[in-house]
C-alpha atoms as a PDB file:
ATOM      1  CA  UNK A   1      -6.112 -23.202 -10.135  1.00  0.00           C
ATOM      2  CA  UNK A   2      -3.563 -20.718  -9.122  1.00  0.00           C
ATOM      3  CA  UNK A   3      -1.703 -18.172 -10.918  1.00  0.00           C
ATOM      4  CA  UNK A   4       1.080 -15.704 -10.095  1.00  0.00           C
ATOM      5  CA  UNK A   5       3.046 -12.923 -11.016  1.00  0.00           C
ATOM      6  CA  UNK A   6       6.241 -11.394  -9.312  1.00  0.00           C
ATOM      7  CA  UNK A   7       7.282  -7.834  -9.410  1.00  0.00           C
ATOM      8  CA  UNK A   8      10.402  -5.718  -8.085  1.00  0.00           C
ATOM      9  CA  UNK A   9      11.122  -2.274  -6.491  1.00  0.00           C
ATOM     10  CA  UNK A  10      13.317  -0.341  -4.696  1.00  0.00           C
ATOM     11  CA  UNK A  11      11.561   1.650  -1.984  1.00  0.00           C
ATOM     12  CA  UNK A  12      12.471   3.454   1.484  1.00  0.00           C
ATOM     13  CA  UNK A  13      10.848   3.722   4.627  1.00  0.00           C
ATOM     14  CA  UNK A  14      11.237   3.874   8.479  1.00  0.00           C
ATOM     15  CA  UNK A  15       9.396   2.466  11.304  1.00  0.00           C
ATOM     16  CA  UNK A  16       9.653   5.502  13.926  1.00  0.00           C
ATOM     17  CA  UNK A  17       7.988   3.230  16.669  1.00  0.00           C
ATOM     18  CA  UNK A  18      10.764   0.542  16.349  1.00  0.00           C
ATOM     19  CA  UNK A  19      13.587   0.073  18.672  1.00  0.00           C
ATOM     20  CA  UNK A  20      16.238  -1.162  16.149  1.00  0.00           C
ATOM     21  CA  UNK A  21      17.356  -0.368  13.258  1.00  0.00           C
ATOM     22  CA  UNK A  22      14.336   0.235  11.215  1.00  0.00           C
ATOM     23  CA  UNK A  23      13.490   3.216  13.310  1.00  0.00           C
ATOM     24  CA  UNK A  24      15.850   5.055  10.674  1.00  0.00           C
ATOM     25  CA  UNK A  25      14.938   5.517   6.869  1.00  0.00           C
ATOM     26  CA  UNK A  26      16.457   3.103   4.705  1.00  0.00           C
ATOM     27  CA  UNK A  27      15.329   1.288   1.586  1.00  0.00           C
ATOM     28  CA  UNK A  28      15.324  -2.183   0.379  1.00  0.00           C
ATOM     29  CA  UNK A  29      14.938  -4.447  -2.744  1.00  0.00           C
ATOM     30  CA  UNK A  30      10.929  -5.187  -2.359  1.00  0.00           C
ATOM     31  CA  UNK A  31       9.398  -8.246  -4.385  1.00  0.00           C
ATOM     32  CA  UNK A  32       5.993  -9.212  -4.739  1.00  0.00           C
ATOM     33  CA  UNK A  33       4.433 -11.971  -5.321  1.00  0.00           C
ATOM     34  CA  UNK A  34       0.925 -10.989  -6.484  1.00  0.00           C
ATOM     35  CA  UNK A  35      -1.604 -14.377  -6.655  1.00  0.00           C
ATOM     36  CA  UNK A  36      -5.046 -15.210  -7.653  1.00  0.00           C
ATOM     37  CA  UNK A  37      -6.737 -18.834  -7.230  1.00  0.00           C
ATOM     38  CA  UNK A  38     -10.174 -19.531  -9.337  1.00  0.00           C
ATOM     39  CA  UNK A  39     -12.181 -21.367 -12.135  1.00  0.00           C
ATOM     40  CA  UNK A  40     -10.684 -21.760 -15.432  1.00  0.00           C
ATOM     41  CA  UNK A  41     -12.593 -19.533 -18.193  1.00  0.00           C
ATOM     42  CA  UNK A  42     -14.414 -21.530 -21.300  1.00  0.00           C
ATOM     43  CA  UNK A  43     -10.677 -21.352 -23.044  1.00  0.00           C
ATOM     44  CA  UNK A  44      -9.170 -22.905 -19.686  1.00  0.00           C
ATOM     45  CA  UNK A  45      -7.479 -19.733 -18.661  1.00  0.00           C
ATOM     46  CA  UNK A  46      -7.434 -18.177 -15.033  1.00  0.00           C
ATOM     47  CA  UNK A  47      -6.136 -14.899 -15.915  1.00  0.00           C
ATOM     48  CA  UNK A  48      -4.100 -13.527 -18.057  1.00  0.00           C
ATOM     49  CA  UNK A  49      -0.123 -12.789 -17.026  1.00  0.00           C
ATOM     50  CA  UNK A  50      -0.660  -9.099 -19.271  1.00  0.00           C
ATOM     51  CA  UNK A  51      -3.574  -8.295 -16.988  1.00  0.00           C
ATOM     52  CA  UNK A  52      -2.349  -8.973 -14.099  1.00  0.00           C
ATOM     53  CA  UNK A  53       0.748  -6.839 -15.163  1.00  0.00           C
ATOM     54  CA  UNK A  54      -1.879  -4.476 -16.397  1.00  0.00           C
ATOM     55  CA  UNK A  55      -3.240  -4.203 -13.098  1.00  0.00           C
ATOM     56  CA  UNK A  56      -0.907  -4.150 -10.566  1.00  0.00           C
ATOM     57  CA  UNK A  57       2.394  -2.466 -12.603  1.00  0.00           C
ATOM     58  CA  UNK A  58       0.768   1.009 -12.143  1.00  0.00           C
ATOM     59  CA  UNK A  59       0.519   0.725  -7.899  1.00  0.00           C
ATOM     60  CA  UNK A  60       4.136  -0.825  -8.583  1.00  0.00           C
ATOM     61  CA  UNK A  61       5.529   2.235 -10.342  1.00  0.00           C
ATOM     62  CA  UNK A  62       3.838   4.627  -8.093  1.00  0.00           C
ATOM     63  CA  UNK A  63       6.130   3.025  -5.125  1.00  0.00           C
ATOM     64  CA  UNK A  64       9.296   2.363  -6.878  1.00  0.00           C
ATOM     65  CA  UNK A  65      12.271   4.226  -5.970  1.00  0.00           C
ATOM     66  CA  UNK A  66       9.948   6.431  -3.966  1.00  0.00           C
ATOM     67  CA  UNK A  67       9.830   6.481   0.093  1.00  0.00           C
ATOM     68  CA  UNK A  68       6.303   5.135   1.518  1.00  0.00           C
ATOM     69  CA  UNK A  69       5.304   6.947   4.620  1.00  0.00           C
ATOM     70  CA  UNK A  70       2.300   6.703   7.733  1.00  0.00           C
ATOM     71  CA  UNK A  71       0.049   9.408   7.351  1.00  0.00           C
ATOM     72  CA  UNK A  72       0.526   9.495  11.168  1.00  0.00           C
ATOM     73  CA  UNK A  73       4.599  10.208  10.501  1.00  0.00           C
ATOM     74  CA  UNK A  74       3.788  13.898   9.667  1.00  0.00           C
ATOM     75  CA  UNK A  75       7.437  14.782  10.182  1.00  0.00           C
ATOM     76  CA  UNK A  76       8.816  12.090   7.653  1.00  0.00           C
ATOM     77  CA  UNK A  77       5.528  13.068   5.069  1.00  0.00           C
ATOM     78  CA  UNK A  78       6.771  16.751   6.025  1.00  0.00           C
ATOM     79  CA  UNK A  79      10.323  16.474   4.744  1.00  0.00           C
ATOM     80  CA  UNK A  80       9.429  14.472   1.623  1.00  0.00           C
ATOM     81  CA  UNK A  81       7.027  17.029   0.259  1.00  0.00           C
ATOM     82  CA  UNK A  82       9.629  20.191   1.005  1.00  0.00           C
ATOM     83  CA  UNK A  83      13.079  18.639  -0.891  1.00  0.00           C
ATOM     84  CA  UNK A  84      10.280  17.048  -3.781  1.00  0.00           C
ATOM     85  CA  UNK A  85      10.712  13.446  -2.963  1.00  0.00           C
ATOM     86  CA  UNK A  86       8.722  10.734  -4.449  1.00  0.00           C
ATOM     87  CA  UNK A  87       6.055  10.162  -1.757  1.00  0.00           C
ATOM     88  CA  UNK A  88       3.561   7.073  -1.492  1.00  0.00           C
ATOM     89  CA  UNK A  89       1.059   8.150   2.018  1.00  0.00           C
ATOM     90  CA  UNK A  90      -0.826   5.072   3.440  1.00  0.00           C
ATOM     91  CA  UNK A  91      -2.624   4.873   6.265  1.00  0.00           C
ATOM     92  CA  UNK A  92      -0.758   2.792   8.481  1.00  0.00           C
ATOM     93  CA  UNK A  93       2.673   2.296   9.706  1.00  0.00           C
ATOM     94  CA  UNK A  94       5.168   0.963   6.539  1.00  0.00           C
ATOM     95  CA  UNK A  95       5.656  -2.842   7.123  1.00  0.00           C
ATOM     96  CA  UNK A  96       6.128  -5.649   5.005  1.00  0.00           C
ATOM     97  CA  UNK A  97       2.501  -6.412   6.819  1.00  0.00           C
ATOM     98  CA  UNK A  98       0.924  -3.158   5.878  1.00  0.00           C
ATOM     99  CA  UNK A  99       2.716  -2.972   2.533  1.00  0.00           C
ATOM    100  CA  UNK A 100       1.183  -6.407   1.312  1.00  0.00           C
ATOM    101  CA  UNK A 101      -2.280  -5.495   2.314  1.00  0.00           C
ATOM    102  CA  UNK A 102      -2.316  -2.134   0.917  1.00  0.00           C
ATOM    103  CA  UNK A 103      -1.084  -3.700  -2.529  1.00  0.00           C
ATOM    104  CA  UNK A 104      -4.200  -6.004  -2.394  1.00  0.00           C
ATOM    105  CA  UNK A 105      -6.620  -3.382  -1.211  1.00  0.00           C
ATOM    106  CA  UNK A 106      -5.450  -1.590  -4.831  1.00  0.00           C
ATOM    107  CA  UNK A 107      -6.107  -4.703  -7.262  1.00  0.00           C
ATOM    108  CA  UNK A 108      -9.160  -5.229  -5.354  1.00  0.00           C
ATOM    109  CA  UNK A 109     -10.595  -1.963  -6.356  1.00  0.00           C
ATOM    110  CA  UNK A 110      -9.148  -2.361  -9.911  1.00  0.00           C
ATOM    111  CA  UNK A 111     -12.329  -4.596 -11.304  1.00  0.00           C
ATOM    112  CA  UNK A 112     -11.241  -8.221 -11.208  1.00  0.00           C
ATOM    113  CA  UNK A 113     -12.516 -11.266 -13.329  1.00  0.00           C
ATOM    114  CA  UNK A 114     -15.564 -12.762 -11.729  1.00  0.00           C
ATOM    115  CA  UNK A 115     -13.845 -16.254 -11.970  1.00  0.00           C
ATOM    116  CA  UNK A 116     -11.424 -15.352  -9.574  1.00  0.00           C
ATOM    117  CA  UNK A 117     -12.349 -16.338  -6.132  1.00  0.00           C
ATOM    118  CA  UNK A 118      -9.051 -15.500  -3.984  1.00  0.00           C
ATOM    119  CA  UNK A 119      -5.711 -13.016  -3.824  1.00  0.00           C
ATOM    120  CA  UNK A 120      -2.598 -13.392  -1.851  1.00  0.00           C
ATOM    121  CA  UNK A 121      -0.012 -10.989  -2.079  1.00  0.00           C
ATOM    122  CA  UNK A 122       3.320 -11.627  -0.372  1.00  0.00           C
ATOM    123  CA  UNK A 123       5.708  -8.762   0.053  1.00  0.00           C
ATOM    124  CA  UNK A 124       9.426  -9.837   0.472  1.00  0.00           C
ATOM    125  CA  UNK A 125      10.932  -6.962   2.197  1.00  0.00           C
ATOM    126  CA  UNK A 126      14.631  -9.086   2.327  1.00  0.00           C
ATOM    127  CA  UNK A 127      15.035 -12.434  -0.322  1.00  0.00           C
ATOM    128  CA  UNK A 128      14.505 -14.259   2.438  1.00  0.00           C
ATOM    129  CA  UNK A 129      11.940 -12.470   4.220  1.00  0.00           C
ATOM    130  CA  UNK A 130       8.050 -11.808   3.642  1.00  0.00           C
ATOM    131  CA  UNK A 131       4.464 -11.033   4.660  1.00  0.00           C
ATOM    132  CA  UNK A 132       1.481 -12.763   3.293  1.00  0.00           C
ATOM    133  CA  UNK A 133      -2.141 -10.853   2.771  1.00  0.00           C
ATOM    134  CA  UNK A 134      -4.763 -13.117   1.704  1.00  0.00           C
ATOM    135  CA  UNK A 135      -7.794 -12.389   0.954  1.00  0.00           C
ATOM    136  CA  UNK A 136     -11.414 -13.814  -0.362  1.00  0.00           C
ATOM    137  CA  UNK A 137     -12.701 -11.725  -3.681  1.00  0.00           C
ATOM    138  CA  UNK A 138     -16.351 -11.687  -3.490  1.00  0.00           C
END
């Protein structure tokens, strides 16, 4: 059985090592699509929709209208912190890619349901235009 849940942000970030565009800081309208597959409990529930809200909204807020940044961008990190800017620090460079697995690397270490066996999160960076992360829950 599968369930989902989809949640919505707006978000900036750059990609300095990009030869387009996205070299530049810019935002866009992020969706997720956060997913687990397992057994049904006794009462032939996977999870509940509240708990996966109740999970994953905080790492949502904590991005939202905020600009995400690569540790390894100190210049970018830098300027956030001096003019007070909402600042999310991961440890790789901002993709859709990156984003999507450092969303699941959060729920993971949030205590999940021991009937859950998988998690996908996909990370639309444009409506038509995603990564997938998909991972095993042992």
């Amino acid at each position: 059985m599968k369930v989902s849940k989809e949640f919505h942000w707006e978000m900036a970030h750059r990609l300095p090592f990009h030869s387009g565009r996205c070299k530049n800081l810019h935002g866009h309208s992020y969706k997720a699509l956060i997913q687990f597959e397992g057994d049904l409990d006794q009462n032939g529930m996977l999870i509940d929709f509240y708990d996966i809200y109740k999970i994953v909204n905080p790492i949502i807020d904590e991005m939202d209208h905020s600009i995400i940044c690569d540790k390894n961008d100190k210049e970018l990190v830098e300027i956030a912190q001096k003019i007070n800017e909402r600042i999310v620090i991961i440890d790789k460079p901002t993709t859709a890619e990156n984003i999507s697995i450092y969303i699941a690397e959060r729920i993971l270490k949030s205590g999940l349901p021991e009937n859950l066996k998988s998690l996908s999160v996909l990370v639309y960076e444009t409506s038509d235009a995603f990564a997938e992360y998909s991972v095993i829950i042992k």
